[in-house]
PDB file of N, CA and C in Angstrom:
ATOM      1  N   UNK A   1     -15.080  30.814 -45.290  1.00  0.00           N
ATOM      2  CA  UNK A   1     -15.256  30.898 -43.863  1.00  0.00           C
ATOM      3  C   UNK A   1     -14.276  29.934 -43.193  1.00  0.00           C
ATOM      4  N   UNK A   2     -13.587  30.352 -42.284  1.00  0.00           N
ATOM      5  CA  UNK A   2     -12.380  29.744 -41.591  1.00  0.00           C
ATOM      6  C   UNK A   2     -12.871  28.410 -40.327  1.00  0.00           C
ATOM      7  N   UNK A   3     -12.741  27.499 -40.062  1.00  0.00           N
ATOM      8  CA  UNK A   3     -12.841  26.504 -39.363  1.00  0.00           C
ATOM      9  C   UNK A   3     -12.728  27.151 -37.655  1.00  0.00           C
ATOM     10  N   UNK A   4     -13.441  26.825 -36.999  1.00  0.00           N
ATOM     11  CA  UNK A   4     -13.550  27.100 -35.743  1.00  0.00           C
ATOM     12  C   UNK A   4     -12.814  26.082 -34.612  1.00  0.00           C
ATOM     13  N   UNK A   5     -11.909  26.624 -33.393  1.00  0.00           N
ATOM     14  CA  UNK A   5     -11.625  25.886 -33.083  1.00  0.00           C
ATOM     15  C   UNK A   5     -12.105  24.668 -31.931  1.00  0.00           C
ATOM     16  N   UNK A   6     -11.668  23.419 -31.870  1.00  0.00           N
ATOM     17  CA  UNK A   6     -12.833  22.806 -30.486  1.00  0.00           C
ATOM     18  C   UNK A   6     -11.833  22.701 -29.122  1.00  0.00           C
ATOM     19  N   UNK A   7     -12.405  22.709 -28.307  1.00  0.00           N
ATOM     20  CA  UNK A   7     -11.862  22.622 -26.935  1.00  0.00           C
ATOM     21  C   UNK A   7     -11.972  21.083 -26.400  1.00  0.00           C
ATOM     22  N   UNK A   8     -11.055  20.807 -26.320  1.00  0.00           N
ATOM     23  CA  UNK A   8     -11.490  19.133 -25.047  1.00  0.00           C
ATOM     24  C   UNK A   8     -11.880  19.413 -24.159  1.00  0.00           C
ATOM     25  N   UNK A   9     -12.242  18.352 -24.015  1.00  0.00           N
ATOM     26  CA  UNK A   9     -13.289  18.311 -22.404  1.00  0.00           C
ATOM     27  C   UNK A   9     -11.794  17.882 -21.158  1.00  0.00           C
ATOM     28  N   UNK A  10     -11.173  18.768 -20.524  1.00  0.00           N
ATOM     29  CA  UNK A  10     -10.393  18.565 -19.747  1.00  0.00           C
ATOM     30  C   UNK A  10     -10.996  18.667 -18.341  1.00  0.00           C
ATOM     31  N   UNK A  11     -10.702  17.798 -17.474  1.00  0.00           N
ATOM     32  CA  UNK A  11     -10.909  17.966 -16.068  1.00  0.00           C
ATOM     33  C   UNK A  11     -10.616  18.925 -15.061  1.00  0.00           C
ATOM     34  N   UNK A  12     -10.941  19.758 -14.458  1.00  0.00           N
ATOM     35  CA  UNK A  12     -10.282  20.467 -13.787  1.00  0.00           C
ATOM     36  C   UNK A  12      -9.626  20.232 -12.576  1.00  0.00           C
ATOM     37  N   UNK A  13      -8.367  21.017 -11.996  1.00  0.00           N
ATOM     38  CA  UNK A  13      -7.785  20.577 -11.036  1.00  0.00           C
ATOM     39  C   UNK A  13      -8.273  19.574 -10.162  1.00  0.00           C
ATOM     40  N   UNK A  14      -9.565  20.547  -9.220  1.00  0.00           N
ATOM     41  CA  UNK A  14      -9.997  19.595  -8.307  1.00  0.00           C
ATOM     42  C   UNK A  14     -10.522  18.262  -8.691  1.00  0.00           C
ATOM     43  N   UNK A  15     -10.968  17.936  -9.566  1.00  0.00           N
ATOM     44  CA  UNK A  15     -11.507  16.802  -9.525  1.00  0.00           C
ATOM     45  C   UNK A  15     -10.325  15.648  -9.998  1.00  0.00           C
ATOM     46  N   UNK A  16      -9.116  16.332 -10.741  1.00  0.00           N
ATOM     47  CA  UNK A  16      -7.569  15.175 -10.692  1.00  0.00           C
ATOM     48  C   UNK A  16      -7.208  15.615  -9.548  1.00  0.00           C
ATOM     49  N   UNK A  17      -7.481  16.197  -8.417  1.00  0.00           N
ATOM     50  CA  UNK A  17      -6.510  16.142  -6.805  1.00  0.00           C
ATOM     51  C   UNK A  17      -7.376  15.416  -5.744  1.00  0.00           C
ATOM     52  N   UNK A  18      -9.079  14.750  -6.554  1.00  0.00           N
ATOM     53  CA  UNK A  18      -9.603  13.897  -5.609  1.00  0.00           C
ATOM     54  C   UNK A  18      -9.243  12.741  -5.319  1.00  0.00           C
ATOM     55  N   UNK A  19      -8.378  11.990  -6.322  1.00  0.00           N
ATOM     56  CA  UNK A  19      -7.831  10.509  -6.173  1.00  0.00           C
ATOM     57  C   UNK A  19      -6.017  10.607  -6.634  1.00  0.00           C
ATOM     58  N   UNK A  20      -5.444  10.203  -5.923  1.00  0.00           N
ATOM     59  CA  UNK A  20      -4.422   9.656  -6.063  1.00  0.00           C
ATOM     60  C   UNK A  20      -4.041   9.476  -7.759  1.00  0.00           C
ATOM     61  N   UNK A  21      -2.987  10.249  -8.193  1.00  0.00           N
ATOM     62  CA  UNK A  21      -2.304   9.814  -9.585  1.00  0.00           C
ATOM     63  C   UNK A  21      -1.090   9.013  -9.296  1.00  0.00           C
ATOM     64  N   UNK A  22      -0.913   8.505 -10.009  1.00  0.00           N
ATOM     65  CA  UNK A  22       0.667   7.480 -10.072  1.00  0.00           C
ATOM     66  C   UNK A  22       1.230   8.222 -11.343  1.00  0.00           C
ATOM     67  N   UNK A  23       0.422   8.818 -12.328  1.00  0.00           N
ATOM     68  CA  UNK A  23       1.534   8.938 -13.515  1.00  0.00           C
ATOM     69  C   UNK A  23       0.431  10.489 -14.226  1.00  0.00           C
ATOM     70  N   UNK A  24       1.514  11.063 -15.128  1.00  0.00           N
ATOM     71  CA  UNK A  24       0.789  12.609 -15.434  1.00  0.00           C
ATOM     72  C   UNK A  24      -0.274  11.952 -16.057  1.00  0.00           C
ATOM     73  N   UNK A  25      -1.206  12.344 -16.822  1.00  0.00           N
ATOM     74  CA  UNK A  25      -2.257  12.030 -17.368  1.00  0.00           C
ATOM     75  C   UNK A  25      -1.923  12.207 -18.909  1.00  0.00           C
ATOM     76  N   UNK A  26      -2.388  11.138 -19.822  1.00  0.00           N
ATOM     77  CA  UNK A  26      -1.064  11.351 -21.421  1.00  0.00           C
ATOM     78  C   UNK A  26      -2.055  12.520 -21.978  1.00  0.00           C
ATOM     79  N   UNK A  27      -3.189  13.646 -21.646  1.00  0.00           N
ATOM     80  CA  UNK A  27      -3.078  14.856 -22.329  1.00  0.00           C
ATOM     81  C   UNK A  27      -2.134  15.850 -21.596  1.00  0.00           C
ATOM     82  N   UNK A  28      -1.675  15.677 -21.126  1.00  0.00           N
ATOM     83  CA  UNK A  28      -0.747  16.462 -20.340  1.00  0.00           C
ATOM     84  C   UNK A  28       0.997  16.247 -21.165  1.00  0.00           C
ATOM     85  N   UNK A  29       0.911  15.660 -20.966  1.00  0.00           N
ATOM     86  CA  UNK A  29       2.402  15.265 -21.788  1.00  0.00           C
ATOM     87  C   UNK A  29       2.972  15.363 -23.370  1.00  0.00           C
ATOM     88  N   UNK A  30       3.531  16.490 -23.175  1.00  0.00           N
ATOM     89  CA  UNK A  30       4.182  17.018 -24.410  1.00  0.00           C
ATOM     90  C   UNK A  30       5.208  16.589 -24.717  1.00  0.00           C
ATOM     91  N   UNK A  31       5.183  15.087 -25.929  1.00  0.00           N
ATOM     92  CA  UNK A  31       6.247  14.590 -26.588  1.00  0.00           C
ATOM     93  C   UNK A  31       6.733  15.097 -27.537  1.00  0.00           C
ATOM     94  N   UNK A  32       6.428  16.480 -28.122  1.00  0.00           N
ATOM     95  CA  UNK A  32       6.340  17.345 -29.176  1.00  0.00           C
ATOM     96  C   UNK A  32       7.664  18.132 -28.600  1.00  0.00           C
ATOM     97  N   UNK A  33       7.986  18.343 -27.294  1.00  0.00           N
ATOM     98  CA  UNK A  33       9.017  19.314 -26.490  1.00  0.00           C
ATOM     99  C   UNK A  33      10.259  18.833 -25.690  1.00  0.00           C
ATOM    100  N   UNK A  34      11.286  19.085 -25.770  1.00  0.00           N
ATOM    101  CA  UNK A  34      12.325  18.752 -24.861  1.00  0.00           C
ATOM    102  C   UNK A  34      12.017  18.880 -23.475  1.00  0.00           C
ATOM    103  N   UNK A  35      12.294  17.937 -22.366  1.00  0.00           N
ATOM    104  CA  UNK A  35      11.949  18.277 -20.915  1.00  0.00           C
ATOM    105  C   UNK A  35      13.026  19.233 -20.682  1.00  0.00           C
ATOM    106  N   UNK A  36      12.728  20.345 -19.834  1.00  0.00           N
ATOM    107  CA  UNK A  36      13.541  21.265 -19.163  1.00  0.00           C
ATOM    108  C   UNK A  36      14.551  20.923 -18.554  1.00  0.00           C
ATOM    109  N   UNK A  37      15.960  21.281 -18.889  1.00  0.00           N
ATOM    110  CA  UNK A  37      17.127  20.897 -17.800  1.00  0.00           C
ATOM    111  C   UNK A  37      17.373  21.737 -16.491  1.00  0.00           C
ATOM    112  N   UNK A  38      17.502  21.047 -15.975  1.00  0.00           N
ATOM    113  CA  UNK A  38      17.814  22.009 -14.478  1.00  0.00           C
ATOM    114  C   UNK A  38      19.515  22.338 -14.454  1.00  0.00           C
ATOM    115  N   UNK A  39      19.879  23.468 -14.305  1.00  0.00           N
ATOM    116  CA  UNK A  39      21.632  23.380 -15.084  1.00  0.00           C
ATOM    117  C   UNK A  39      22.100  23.593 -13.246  1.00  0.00           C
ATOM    118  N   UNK A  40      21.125  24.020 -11.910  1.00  0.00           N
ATOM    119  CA  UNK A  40      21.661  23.913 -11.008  1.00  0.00           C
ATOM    120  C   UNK A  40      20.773  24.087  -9.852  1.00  0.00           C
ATOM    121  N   UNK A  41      20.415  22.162  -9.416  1.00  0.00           N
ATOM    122  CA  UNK A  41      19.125  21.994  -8.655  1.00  0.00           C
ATOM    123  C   UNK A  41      19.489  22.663  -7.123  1.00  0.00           C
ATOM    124  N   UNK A  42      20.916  22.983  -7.194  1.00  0.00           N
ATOM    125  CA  UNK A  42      21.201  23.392  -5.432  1.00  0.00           C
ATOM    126  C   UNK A  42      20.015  24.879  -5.327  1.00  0.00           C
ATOM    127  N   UNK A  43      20.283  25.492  -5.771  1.00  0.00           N
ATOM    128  CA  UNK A  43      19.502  26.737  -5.835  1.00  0.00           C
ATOM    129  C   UNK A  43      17.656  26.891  -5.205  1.00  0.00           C
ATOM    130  N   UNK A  44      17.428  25.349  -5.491  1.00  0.00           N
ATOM    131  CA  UNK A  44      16.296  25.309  -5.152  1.00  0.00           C
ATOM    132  C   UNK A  44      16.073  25.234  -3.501  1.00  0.00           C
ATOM    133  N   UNK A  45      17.474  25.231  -2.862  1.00  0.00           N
ATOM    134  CA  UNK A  45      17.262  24.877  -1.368  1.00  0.00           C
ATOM    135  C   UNK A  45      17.592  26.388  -0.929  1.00  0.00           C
ATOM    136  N   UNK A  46      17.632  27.727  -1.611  1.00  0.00           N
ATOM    137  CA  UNK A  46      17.636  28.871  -1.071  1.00  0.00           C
ATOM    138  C   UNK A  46      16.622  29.749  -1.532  1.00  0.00           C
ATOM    139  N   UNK A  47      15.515  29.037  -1.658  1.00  0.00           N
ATOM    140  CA  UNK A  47      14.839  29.989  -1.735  1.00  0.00           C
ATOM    141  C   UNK A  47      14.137  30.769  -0.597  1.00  0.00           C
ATOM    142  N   UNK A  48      13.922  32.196  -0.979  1.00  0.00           N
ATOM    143  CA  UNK A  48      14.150  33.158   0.408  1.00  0.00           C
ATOM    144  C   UNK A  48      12.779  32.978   1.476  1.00  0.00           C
ATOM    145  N   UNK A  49      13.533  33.054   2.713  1.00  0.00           N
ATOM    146  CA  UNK A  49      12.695  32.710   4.009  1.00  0.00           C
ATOM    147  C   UNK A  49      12.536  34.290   4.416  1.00  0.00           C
ATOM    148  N   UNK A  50      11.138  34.677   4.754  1.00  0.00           N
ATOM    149  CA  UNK A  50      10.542  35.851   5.189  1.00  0.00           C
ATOM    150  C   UNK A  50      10.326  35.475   6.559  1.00  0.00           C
ATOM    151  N   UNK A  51      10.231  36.204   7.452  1.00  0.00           N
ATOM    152  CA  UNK A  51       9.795  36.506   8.606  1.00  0.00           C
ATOM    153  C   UNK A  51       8.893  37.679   8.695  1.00  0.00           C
ATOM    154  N   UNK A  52       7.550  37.168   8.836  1.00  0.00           N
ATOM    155  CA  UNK A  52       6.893  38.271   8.720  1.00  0.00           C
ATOM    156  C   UNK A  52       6.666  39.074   9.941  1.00  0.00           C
ATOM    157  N   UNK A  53       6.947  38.442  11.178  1.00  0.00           N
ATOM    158  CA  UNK A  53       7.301  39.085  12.662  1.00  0.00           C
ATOM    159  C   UNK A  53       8.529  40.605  12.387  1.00  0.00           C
ATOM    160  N   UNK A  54       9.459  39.802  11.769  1.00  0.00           N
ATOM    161  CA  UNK A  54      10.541  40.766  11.786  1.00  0.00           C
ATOM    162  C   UNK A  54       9.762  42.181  10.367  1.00  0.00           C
ATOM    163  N   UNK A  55       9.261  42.012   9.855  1.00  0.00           N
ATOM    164  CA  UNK A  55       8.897  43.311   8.623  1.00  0.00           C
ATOM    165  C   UNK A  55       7.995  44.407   9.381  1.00  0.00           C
ATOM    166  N   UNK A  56       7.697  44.079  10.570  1.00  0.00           N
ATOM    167  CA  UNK A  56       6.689  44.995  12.480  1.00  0.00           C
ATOM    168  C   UNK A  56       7.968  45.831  12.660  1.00  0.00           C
ATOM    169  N   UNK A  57       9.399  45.197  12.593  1.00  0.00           N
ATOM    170  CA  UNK A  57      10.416  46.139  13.437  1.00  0.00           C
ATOM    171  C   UNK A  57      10.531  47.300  12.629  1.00  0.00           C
ATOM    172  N   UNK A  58      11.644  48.103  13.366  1.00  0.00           N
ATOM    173  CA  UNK A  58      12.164  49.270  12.638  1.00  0.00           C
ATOM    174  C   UNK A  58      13.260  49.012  12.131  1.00  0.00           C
ATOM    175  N   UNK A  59      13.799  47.802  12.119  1.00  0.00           N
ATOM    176  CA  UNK A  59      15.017  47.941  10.931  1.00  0.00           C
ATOM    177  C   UNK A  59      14.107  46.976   9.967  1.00  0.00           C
ATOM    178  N   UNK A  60      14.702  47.809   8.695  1.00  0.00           N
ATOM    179  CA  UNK A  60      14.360  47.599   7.014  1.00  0.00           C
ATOM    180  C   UNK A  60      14.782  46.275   6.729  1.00  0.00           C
ATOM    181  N   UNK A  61      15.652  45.469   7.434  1.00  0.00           N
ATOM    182  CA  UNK A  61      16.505  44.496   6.698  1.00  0.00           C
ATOM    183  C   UNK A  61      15.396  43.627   6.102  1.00  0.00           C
ATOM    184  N   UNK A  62      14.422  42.709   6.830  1.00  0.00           N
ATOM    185  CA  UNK A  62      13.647  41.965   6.263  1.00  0.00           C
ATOM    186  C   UNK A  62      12.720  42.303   5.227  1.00  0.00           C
ATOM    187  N   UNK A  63      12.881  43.689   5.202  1.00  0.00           N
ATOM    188  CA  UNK A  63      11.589  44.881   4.300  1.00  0.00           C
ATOM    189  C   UNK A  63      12.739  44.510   3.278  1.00  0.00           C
ATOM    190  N   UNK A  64      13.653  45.040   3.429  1.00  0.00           N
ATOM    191  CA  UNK A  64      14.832  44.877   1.801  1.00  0.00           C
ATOM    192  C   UNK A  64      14.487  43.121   1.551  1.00  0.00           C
ATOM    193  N   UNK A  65      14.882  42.398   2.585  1.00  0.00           N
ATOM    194  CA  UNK A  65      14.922  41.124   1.790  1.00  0.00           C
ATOM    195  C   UNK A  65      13.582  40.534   1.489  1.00  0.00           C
ATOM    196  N   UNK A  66      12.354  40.987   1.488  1.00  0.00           N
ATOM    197  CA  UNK A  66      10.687  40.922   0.852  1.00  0.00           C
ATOM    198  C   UNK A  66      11.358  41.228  -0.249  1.00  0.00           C
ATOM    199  N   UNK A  67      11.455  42.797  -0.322  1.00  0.00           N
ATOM    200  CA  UNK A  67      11.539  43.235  -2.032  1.00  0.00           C
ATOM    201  C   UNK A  67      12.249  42.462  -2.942  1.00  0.00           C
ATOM    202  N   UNK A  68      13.370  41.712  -2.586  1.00  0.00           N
ATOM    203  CA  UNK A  68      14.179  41.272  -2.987  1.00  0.00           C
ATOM    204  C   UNK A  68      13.707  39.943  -3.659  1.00  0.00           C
ATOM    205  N   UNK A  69      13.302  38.929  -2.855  1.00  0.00           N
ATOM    206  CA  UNK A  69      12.827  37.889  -3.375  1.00  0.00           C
ATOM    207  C   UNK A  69      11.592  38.057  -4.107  1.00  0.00           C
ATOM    208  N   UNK A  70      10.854  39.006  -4.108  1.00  0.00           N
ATOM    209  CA  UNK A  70       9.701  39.508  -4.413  1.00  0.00           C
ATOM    210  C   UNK A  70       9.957  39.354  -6.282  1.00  0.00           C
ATOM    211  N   UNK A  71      11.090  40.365  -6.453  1.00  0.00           N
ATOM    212  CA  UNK A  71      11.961  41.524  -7.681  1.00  0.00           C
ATOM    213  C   UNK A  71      12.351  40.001  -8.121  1.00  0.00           C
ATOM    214  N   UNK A  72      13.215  39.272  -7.484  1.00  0.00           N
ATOM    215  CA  UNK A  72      14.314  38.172  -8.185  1.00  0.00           C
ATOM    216  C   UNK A  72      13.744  37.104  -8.074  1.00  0.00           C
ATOM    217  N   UNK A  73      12.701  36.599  -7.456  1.00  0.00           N
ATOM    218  CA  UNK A  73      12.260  35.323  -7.280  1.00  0.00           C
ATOM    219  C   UNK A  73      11.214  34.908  -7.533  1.00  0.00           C
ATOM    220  N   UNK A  74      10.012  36.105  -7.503  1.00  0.00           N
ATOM    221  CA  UNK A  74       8.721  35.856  -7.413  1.00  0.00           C
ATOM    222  C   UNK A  74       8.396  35.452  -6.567  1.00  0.00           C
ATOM    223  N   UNK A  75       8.427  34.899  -5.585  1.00  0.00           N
ATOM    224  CA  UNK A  75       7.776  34.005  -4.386  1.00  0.00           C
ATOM    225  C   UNK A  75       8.635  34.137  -3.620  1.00  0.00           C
ATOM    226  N   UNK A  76       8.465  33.355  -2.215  1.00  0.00           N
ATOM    227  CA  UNK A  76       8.893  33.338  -0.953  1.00  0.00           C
ATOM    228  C   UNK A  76       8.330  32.390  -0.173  1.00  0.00           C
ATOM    229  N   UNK A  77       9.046  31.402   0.742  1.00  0.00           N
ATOM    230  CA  UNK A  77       8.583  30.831   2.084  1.00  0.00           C
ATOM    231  C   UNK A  77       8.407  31.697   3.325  1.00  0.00           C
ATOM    232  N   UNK A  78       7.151  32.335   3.841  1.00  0.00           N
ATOM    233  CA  UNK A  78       7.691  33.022   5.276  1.00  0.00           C
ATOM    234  C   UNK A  78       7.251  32.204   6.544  1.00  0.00           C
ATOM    235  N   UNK A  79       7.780  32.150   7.507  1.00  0.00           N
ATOM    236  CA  UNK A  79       7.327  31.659   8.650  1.00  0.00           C
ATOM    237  C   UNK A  79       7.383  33.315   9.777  1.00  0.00           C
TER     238      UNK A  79
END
């Protein structure tokens, strides 16, 4: 008969977003893994802005650029 596995007792979100952290928490931290390189942090300042006023009109443009960031980005900022 094969060994069963155990679960830790981990906290859930809300109760680590009730107080202030200064540092990750050491079950969180995987010294086992290389940290991720970022090969080009500019990119992070375009990520796509929706207007959800403009997706009411009759031109498509903002409808194309939803799908778009939707397809290539996953997400979106809209104001």
């Amino acid at each position: 008969m094969g060994v069963q596995g155990t679960s830790l007792l981990v906290p859930c979100v809300k109760e680590l977003a009730k107080e202030p952290i200064m540092e990750v928490p050491e079950r969180y931290v995987r010294l086992d893994q290389d940290p991720p390189t970022l090969s080009n942090t500019t990119s992070f300042s375009q990520v796509p802005v929706i207007d959800l006023h403009k997706l009411l009109s009759q031109d498509a443009t903002e409808l194309e650029r939803l799908n778009h960031a939707c397809k290539q980005w996953g997400f979106f900022q809209y104001v």
